[in-house]
Protein backbone atom coordinates (compact mmCIF):
# COMPACT_ATOMS: atom_id res chain seq x y z
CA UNK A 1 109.44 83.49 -39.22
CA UNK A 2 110.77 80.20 -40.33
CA UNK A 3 110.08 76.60 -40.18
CA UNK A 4 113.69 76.80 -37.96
CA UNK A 5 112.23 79.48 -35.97
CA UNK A 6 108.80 77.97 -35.29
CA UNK A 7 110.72 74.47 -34.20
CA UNK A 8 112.64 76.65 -31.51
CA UNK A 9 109.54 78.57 -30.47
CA UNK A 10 107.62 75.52 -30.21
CA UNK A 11 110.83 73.29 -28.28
CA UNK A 12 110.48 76.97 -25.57
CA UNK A 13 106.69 76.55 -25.17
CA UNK A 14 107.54 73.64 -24.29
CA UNK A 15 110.23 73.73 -22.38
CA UNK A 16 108.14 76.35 -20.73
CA UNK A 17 105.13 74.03 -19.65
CA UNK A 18 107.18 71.16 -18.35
CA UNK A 19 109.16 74.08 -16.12
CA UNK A 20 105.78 75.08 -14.68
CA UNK A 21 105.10 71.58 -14.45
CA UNK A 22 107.70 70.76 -12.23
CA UNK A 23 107.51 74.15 -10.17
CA UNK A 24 104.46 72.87 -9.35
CA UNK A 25 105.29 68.92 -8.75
CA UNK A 26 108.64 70.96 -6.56
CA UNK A 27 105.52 73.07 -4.36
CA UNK A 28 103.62 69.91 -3.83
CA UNK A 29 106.53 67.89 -2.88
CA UNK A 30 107.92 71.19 -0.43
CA UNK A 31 104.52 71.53 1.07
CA UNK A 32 104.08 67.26 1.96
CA UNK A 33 107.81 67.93 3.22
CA UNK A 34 107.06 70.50 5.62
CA UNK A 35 103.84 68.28 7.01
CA UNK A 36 106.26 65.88 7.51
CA UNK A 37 108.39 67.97 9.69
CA UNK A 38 105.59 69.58 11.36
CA UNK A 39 104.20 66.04 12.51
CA UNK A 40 108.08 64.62 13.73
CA UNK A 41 108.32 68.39 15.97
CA UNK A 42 105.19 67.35 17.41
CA UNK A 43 106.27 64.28 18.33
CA UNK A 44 109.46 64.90 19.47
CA UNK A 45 109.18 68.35 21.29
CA UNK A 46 109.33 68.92 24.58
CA UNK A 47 105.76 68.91 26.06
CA UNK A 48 104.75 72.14 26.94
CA UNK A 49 104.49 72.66 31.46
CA UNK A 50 101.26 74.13 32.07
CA UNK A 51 101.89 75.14 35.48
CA UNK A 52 103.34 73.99 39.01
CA UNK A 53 101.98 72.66 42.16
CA UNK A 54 101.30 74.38 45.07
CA UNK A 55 104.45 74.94 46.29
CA UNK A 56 104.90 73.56 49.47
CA UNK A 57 108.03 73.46 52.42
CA UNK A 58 110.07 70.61 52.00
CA UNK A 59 113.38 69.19 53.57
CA UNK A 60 115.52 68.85 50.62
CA UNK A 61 118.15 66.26 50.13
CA UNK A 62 116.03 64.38 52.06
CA UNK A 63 117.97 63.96 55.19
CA UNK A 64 117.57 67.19 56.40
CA UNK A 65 114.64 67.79 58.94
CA UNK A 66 111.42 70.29 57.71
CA UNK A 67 113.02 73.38 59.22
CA UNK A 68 110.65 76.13 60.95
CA UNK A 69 109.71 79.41 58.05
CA UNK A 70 111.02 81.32 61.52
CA UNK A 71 114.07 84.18 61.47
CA UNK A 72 117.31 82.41 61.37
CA UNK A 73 116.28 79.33 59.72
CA UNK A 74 116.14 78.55 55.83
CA UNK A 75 113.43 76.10 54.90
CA UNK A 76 113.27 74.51 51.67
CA UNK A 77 110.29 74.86 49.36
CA UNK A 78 109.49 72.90 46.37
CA UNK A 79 107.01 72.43 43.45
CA UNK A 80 106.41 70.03 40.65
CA UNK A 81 105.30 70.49 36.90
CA UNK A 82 101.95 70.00 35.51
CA UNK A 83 101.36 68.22 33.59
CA UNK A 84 103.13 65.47 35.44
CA UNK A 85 106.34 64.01 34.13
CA UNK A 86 107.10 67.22 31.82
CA UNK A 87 110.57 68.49 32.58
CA UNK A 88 111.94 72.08 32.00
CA UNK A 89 114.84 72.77 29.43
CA UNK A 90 118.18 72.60 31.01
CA UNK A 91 118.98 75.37 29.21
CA UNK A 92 116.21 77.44 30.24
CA UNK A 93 114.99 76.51 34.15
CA UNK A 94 111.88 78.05 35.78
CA UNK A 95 113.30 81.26 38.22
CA UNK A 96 112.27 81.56 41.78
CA UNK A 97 111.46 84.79 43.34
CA UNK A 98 110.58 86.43 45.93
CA UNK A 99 108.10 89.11 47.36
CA UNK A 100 110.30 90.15 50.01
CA UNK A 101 114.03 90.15 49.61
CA UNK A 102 114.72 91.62 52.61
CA UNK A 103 112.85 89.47 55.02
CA UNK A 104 112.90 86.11 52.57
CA UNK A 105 116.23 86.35 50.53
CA UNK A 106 116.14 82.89 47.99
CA UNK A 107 118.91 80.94 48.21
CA UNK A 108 119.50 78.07 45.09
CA UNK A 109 119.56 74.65 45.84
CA UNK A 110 122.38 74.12 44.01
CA UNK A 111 121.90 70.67 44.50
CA UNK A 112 118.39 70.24 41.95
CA UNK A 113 119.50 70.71 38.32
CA UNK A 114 116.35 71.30 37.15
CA UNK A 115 115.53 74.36 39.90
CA UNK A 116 112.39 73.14 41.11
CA UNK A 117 113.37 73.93 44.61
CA UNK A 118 114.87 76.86 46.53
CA UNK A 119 115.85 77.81 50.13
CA UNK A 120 114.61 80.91 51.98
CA UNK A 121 117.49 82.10 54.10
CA UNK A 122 115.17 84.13 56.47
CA UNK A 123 117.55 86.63 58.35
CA UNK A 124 116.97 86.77 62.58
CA UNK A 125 115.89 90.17 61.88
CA UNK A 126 112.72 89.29 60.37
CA UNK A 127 109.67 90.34 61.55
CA UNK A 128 107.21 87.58 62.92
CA UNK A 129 104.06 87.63 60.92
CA UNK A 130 105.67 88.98 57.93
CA UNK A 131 103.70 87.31 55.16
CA UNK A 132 106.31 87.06 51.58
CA UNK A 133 105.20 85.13 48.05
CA UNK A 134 106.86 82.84 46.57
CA UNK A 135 106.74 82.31 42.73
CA UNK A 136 108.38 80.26 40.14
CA UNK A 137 108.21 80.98 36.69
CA UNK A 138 108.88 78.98 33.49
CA UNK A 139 108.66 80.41 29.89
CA UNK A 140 108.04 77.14 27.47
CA UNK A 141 109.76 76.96 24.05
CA UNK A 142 106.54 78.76 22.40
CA UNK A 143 106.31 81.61 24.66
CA UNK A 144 103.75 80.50 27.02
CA UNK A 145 104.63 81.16 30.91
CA UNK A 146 103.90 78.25 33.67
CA UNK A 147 103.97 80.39 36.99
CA UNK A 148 102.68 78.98 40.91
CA UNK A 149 102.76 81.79 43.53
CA UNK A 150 102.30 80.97 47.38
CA UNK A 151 102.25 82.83 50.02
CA UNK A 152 104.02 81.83 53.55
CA UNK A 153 103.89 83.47 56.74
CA UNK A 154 106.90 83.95 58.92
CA UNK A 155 106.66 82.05 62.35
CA UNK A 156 108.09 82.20 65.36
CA UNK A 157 111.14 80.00 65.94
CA UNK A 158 110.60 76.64 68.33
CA UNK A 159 111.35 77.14 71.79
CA UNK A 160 115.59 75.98 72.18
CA UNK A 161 116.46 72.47 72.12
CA UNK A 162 117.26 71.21 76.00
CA UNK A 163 120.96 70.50 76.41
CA UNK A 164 120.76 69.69 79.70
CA UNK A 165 119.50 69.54 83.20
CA UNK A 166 120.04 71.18 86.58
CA UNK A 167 121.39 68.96 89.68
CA UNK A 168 118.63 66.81 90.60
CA UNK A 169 117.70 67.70 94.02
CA UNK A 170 115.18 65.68 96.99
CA UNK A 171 112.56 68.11 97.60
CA UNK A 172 111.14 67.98 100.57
């Protein structure tokens, strides 16, 4: 080998250890980068919901009056998040369901965009004293589930409103 070939040998050697310096300078700088990003995620995700209220009848919209859980009628139930003041992802909302389709068929409030409400269309042909769940469900961006399950029991309806009355008559 040469004094040429030596010069080259020694210019890839070093070549060499200022490439694995850098590699390594690159890793360091790649691995504060990505504790960086972890830290901004956690400050700007969406806070996990940990679960719901109880879920409770309601008159939704506010102007309508708390309707009977009685055949023929279709309350409103609602629920909140916990912790307070999260809010589900619009492009993933909690679902509502049901333990009894048949006697306590959900119908969306299409009026709540985040679908923490829903109305129980409860047919005439349900049975008094039928008892049916009611769950929502929420799966957060991590895979966790938020659920609240209550159970209502089906009443029956108030007595008819009175439209009227007879002649009035003297008794005597």
């Amino acid at each position: 080998m040469d004094e040429h070939d030596e010069r080259l040998l020694l210019i890839l050697i070093q070549l060499q250890r200022d490439n694995n310096e850098l590699q390594r300078e690159n890793n360091a700088l790649t691995h504060t980068g990505n504790e960086i990003l972890r830290e901004i995620l956690k400050q700007v995700k969406r806070p996990d919901i940990l679960g719901f209220t109880p879920i409770i009848p309601t008159s939704l919209g506010g102007t309508m009056a708390l309707l009977p859980i009685s055949p023929g009628f279709t309350p409103g139930f609602s629920t909140t998040t916990v912790p307070a003041g999260t809010v589900p992802n619009p492009s993933a909302l909690p679902v509502w369901t049901s333990s009894d389709p048949t006697n306590a068929p959900l119908q969306p409030n299409t009026a709540d965009p985040l679908n923490l409400s829903t109305f129980v269309a409860i047919p005439s042909t349900a049975a008094v004293g039928t008892v049916f769940g009611l769950t929502i469900k929420y799966t957060n961006a991590d895979g966790t589930v938020a659920a609240q399950t209550n159970s209502f029991t089906i009443v029956a309806p108030p007595p008819p409103d009175i439209t009227g009355f007879t002649t009035i008559t003297q008794d005597v």
